[in-house]
PDB file of N, CA and C in Angstrom:
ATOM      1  N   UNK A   1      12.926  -3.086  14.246  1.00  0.00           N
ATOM      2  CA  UNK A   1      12.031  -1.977  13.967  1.00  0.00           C
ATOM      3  C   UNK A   1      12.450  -1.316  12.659  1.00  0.00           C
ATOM      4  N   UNK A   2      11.719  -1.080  11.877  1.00  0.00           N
ATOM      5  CA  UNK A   2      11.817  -0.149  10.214  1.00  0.00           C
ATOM      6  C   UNK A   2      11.982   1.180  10.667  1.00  0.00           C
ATOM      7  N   UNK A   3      13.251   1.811   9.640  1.00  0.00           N
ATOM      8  CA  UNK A   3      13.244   3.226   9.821  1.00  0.00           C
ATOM      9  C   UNK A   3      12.456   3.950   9.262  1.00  0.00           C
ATOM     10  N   UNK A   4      12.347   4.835   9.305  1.00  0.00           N
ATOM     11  CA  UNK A   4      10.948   6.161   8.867  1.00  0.00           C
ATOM     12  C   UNK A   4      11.178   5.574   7.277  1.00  0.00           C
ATOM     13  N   UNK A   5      12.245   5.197   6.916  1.00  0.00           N
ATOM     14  CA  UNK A   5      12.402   5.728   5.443  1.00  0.00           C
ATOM     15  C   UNK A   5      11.813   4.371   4.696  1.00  0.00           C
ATOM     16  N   UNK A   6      12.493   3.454   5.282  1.00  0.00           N
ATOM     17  CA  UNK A   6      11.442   2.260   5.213  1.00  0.00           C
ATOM     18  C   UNK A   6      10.053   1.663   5.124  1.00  0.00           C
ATOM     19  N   UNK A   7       9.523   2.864   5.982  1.00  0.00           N
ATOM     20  CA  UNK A   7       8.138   3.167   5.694  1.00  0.00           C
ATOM     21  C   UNK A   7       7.141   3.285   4.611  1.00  0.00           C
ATOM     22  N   UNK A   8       8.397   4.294   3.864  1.00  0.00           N
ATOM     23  CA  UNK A   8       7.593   5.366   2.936  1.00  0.00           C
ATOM     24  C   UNK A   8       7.606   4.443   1.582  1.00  0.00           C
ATOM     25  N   UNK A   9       6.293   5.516   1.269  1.00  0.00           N
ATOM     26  CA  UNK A   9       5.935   5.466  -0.185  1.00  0.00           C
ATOM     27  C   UNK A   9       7.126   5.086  -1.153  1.00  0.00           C
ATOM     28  N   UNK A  10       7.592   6.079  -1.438  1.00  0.00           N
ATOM     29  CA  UNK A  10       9.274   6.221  -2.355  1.00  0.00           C
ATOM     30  C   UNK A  10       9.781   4.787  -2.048  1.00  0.00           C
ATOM     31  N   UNK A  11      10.495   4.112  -0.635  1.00  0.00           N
ATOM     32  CA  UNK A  11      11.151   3.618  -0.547  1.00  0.00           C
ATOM     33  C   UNK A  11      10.332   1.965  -0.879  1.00  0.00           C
ATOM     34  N   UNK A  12       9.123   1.899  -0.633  1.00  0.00           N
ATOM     35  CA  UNK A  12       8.772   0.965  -1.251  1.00  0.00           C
ATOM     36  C   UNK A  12       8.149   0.461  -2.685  1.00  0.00           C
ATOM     37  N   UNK A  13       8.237   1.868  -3.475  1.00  0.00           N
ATOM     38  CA  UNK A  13       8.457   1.964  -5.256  1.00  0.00           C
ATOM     39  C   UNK A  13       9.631   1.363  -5.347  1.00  0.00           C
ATOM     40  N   UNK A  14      10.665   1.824  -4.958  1.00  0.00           N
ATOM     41  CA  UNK A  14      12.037   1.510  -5.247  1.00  0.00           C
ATOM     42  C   UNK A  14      12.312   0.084  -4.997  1.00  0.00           C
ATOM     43  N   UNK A  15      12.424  -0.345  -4.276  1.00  0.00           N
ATOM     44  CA  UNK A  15      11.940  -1.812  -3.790  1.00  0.00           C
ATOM     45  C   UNK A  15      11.498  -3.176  -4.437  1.00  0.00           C
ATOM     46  N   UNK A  16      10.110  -2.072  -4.812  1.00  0.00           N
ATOM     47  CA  UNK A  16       9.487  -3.541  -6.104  1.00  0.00           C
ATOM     48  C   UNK A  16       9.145  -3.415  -7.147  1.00  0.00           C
ATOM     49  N   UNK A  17       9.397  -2.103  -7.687  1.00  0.00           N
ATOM     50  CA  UNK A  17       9.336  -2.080  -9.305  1.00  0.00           C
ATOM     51  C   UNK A  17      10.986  -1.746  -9.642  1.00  0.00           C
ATOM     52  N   UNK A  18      11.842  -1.195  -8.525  1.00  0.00           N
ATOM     53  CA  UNK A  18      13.521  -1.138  -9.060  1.00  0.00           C
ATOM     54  C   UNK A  18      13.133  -0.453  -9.978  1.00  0.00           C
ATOM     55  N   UNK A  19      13.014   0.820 -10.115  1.00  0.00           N
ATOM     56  CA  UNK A  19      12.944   1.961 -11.824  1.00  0.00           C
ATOM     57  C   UNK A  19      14.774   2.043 -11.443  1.00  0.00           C
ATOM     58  N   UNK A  20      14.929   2.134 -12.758  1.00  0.00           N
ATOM     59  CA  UNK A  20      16.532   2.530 -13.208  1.00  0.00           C
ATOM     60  C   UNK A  20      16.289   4.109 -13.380  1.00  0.00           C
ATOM     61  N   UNK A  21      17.473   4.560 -13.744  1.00  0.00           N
ATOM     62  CA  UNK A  21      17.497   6.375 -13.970  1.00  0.00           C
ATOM     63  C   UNK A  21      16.958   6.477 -14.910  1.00  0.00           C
ATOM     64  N   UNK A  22      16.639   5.744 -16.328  1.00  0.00           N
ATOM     65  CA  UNK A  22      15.832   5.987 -17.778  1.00  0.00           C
ATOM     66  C   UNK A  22      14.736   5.636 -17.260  1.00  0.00           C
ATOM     67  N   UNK A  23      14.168   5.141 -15.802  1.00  0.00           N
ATOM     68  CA  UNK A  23      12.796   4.689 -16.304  1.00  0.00           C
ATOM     69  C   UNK A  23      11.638   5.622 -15.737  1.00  0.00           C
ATOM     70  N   UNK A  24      10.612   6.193 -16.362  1.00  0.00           N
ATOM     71  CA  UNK A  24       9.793   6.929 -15.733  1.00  0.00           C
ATOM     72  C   UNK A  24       8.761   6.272 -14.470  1.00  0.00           C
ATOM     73  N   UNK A  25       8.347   6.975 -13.498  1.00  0.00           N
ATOM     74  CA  UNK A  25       6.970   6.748 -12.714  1.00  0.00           C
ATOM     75  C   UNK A  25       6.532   7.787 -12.413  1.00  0.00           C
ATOM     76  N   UNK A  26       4.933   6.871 -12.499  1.00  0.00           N
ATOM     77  CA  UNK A  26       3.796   7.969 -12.327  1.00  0.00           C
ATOM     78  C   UNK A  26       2.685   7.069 -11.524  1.00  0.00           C
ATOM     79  N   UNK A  27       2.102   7.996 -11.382  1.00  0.00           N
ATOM     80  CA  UNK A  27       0.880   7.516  -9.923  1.00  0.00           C
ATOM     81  C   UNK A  27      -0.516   7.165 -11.348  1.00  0.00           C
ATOM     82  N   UNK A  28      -0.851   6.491 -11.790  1.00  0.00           N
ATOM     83  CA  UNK A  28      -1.727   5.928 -12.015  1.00  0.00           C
ATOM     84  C   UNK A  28      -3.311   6.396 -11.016  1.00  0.00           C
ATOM     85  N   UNK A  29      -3.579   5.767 -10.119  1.00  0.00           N
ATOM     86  CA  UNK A  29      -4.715   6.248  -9.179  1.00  0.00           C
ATOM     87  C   UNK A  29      -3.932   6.192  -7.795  1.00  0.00           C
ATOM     88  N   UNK A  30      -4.766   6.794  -7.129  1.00  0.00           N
ATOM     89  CA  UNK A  30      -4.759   7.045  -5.995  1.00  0.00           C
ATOM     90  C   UNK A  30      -6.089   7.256  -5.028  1.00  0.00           C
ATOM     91  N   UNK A  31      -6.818   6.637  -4.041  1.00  0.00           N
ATOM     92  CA  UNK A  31      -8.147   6.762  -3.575  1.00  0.00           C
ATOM     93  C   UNK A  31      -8.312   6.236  -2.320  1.00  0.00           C
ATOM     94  N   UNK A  32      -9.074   5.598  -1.646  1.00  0.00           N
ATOM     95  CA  UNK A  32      -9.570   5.369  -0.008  1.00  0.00           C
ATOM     96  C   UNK A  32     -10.484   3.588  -1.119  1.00  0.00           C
ATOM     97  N   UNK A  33      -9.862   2.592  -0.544  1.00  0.00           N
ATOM     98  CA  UNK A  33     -11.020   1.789  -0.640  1.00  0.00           C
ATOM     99  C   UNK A  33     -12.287   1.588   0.280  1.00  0.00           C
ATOM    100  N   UNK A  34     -13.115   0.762  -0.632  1.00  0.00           N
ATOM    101  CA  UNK A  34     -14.512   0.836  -0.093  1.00  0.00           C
ATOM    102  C   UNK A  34     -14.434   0.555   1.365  1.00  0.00           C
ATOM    103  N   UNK A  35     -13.490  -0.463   1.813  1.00  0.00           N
ATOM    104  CA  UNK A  35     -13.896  -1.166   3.089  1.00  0.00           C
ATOM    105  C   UNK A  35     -13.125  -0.989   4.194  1.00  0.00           C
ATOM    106  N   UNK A  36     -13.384   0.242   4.656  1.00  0.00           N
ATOM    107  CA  UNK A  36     -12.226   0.541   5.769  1.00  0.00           C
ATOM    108  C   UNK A  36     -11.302   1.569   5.654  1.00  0.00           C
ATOM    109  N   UNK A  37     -12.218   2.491   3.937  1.00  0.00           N
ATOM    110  CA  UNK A  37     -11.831   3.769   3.555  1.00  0.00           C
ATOM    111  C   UNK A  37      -9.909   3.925   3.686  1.00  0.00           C
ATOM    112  N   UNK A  38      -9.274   2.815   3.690  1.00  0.00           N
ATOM    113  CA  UNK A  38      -7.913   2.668   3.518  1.00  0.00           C
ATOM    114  C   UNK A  38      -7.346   3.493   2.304  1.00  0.00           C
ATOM    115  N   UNK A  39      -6.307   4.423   2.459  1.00  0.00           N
ATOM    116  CA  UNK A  39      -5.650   4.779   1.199  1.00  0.00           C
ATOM    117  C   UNK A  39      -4.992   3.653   0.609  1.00  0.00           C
ATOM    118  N   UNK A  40      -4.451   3.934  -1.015  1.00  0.00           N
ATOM    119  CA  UNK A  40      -4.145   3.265  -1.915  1.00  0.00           C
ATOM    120  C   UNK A  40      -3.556   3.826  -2.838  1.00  0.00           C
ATOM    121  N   UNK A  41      -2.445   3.758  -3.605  1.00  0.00           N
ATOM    122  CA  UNK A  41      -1.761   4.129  -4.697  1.00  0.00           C
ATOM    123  C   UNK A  41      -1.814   3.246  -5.821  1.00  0.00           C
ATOM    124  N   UNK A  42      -1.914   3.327  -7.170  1.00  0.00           N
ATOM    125  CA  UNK A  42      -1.385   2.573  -7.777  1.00  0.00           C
ATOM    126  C   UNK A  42      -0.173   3.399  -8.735  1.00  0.00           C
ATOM    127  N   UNK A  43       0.739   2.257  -9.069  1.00  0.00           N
ATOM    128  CA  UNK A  43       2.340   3.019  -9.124  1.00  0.00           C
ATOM    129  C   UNK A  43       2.566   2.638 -10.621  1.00  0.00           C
ATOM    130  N   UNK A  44       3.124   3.277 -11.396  1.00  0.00           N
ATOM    131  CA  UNK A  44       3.579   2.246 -12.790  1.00  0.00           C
ATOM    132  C   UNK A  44       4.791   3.160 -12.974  1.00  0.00           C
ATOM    133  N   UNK A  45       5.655   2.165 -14.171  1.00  0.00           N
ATOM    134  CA  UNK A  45       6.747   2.726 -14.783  1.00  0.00           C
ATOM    135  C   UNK A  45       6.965   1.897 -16.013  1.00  0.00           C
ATOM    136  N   UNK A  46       7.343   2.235 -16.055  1.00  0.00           N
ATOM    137  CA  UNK A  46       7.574   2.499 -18.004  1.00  0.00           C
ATOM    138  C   UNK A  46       9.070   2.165 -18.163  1.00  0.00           C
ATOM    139  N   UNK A  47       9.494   1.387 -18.795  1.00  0.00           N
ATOM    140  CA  UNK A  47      10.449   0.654 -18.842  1.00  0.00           C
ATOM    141  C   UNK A  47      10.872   0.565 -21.005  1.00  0.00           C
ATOM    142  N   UNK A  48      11.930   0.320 -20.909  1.00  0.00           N
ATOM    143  CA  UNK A  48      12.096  -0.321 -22.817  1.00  0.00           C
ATOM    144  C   UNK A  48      11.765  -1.739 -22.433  1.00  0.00           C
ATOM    145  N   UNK A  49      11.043  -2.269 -21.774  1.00  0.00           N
ATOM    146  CA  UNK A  49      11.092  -4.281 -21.702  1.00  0.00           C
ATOM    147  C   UNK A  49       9.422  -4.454 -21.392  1.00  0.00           C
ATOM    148  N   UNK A  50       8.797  -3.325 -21.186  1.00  0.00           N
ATOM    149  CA  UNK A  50       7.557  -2.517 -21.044  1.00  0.00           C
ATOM    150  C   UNK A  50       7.255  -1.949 -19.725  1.00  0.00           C
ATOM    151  N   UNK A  51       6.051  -2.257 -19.128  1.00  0.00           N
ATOM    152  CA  UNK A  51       4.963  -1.051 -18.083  1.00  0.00           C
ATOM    153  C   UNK A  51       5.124  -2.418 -17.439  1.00  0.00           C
ATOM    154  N   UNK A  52       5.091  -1.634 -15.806  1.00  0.00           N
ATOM    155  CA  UNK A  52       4.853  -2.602 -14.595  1.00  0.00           C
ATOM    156  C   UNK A  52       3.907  -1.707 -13.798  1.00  0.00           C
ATOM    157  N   UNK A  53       2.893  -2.030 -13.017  1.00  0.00           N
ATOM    158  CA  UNK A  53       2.601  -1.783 -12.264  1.00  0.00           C
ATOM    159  C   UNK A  53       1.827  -1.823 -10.982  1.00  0.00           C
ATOM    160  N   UNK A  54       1.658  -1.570  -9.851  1.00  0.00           N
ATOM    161  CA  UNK A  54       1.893  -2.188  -8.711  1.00  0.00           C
ATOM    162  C   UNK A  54       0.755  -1.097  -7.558  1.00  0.00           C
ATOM    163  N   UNK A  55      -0.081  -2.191  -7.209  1.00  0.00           N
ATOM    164  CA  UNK A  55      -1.062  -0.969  -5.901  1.00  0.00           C
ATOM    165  C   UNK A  55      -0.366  -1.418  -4.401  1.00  0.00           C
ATOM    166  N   UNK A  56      -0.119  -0.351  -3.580  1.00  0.00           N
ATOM    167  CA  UNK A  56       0.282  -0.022  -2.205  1.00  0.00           C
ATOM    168  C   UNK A  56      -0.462   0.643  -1.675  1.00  0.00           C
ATOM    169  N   UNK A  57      -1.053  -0.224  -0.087  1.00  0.00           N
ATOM    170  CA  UNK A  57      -1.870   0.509   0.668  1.00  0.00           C
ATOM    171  C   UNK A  57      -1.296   0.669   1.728  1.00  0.00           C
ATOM    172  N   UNK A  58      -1.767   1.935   2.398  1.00  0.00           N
ATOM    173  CA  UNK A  58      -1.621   2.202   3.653  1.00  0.00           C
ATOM    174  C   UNK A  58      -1.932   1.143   4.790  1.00  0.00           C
ATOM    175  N   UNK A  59      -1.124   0.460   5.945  1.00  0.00           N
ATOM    176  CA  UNK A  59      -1.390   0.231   6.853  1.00  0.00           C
ATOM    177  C   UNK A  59      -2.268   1.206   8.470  1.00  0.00           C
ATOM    178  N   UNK A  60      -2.511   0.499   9.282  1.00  0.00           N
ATOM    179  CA  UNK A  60      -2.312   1.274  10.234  1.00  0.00           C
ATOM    180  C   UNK A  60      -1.237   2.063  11.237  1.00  0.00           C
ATOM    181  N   UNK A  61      -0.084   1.188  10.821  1.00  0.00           N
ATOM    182  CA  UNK A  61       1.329   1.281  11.717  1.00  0.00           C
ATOM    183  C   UNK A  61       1.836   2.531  10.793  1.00  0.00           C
ATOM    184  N   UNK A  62       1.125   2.663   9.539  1.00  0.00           N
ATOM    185  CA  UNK A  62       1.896   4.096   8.628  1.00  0.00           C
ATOM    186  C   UNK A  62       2.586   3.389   7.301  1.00  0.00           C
ATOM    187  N   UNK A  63       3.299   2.428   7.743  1.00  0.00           N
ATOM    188  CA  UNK A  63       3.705   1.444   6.561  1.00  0.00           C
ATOM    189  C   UNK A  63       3.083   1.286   5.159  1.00  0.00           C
ATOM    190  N   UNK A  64       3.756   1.595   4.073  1.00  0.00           N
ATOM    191  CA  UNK A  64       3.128   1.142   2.676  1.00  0.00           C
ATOM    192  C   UNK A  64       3.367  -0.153   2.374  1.00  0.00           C
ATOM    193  N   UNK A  65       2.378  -0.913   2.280  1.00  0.00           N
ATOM    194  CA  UNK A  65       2.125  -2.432   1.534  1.00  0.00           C
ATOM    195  C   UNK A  65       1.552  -2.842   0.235  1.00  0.00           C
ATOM    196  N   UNK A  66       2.440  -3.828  -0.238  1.00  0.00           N
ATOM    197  CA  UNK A  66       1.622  -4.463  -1.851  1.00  0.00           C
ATOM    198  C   UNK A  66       0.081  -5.123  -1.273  1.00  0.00           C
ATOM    199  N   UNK A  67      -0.111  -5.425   0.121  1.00  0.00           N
ATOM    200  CA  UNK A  67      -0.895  -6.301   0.219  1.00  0.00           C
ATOM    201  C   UNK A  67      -2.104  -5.764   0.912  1.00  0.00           C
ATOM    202  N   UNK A  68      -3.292  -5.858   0.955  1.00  0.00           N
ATOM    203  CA  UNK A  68      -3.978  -4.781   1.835  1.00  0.00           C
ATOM    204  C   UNK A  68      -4.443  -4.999   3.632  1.00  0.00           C
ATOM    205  N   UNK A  69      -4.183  -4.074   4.069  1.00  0.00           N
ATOM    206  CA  UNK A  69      -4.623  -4.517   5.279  1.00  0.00           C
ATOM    207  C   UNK A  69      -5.607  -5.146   5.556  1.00  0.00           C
ATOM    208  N   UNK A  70      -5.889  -5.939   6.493  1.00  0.00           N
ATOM    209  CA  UNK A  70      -6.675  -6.946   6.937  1.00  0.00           C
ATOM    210  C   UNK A  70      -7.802  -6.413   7.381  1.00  0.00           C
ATOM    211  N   UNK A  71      -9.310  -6.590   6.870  1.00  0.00           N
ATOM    212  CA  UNK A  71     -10.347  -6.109   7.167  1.00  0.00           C
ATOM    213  C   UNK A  71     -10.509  -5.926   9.133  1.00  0.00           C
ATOM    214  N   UNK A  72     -11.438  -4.879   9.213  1.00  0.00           N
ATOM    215  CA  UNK A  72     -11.865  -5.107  10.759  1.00  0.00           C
ATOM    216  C   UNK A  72     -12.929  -5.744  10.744  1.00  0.00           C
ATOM    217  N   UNK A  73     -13.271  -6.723  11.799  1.00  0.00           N
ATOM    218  CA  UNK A  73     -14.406  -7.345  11.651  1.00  0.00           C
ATOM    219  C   UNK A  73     -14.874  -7.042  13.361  1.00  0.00           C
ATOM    220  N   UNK A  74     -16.391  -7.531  13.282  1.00  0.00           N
ATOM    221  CA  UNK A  74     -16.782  -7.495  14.787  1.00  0.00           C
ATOM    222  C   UNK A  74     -16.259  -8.417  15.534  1.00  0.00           C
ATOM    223  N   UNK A  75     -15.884  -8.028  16.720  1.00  0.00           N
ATOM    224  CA  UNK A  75     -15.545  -8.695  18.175  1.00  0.00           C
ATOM    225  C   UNK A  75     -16.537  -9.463  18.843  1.00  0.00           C
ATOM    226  N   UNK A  76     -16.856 -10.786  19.230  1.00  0.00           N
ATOM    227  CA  UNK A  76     -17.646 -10.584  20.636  1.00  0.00           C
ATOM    228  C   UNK A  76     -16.821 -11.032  21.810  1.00  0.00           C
ATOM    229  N   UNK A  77     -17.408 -10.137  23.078  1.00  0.00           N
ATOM    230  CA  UNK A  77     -16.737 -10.104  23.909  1.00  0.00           C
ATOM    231  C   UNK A  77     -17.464 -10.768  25.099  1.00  0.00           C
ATOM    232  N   UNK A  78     -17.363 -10.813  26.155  1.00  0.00           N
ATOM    233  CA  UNK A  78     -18.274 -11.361  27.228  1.00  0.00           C
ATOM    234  C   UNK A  78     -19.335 -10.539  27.883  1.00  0.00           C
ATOM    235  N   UNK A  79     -18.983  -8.946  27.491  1.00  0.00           N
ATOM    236  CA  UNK A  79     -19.889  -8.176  27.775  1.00  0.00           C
ATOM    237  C   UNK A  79     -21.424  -8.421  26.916  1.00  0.00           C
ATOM    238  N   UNK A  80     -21.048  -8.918  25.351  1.00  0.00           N
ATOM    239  CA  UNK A  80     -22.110  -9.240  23.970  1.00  0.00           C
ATOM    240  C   UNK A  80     -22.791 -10.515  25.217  1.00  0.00           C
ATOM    241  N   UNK A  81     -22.526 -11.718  25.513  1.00  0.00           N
ATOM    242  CA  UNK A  81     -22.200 -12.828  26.034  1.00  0.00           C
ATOM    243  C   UNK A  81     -23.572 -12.606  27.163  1.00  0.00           C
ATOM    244  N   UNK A  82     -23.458 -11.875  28.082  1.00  0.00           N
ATOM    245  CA  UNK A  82     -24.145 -11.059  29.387  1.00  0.00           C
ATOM    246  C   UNK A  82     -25.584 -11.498  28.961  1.00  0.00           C
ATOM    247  N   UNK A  83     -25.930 -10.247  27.803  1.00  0.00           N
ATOM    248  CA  UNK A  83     -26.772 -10.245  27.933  1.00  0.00           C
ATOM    249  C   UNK A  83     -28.433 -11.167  27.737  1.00  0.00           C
TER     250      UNK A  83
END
């Protein structure tokens, strides 16, 4: 199981862009995508070797990911099936 800190935002900047103490970050955008109104960050930093930067979305479990959560799609069930 991931600790709270593991979770977070911060700890997964740190993670995959690694900023050193000279290197700046800043939030670029931040918004809800179209499909499933999911939050989203995008992250950059500024480096002397240049700019990286990197979008993280919200899961459902709370978790920040490079990757986006997996659309919901419709179910059918046996109740759809019935009728």
């Amino acid at each position: 199981m991931k600790s709270t800190a593991e979770q977070s935002l911060r700890f997964q900047v740190e993670r995959w862009l690694a900023p050193g103490s000279t290197a700046s970050i800043r939030v670029i955008e931040f918004s809800r995508t179209l499909s499933g109104r999911r939050r989203y960050v995008c992250v950059e930093t500024a480096q002397p070797t240049g700019s990286r930067a990197l979008f993280f979305f919200r899961h459902d479990d709370g978790c920040w990911r490079v990757f986006p959560p997996a659309v919901d799609r419709p179910q059918m069930n046996a109740d759809c099936l019935a009728l």
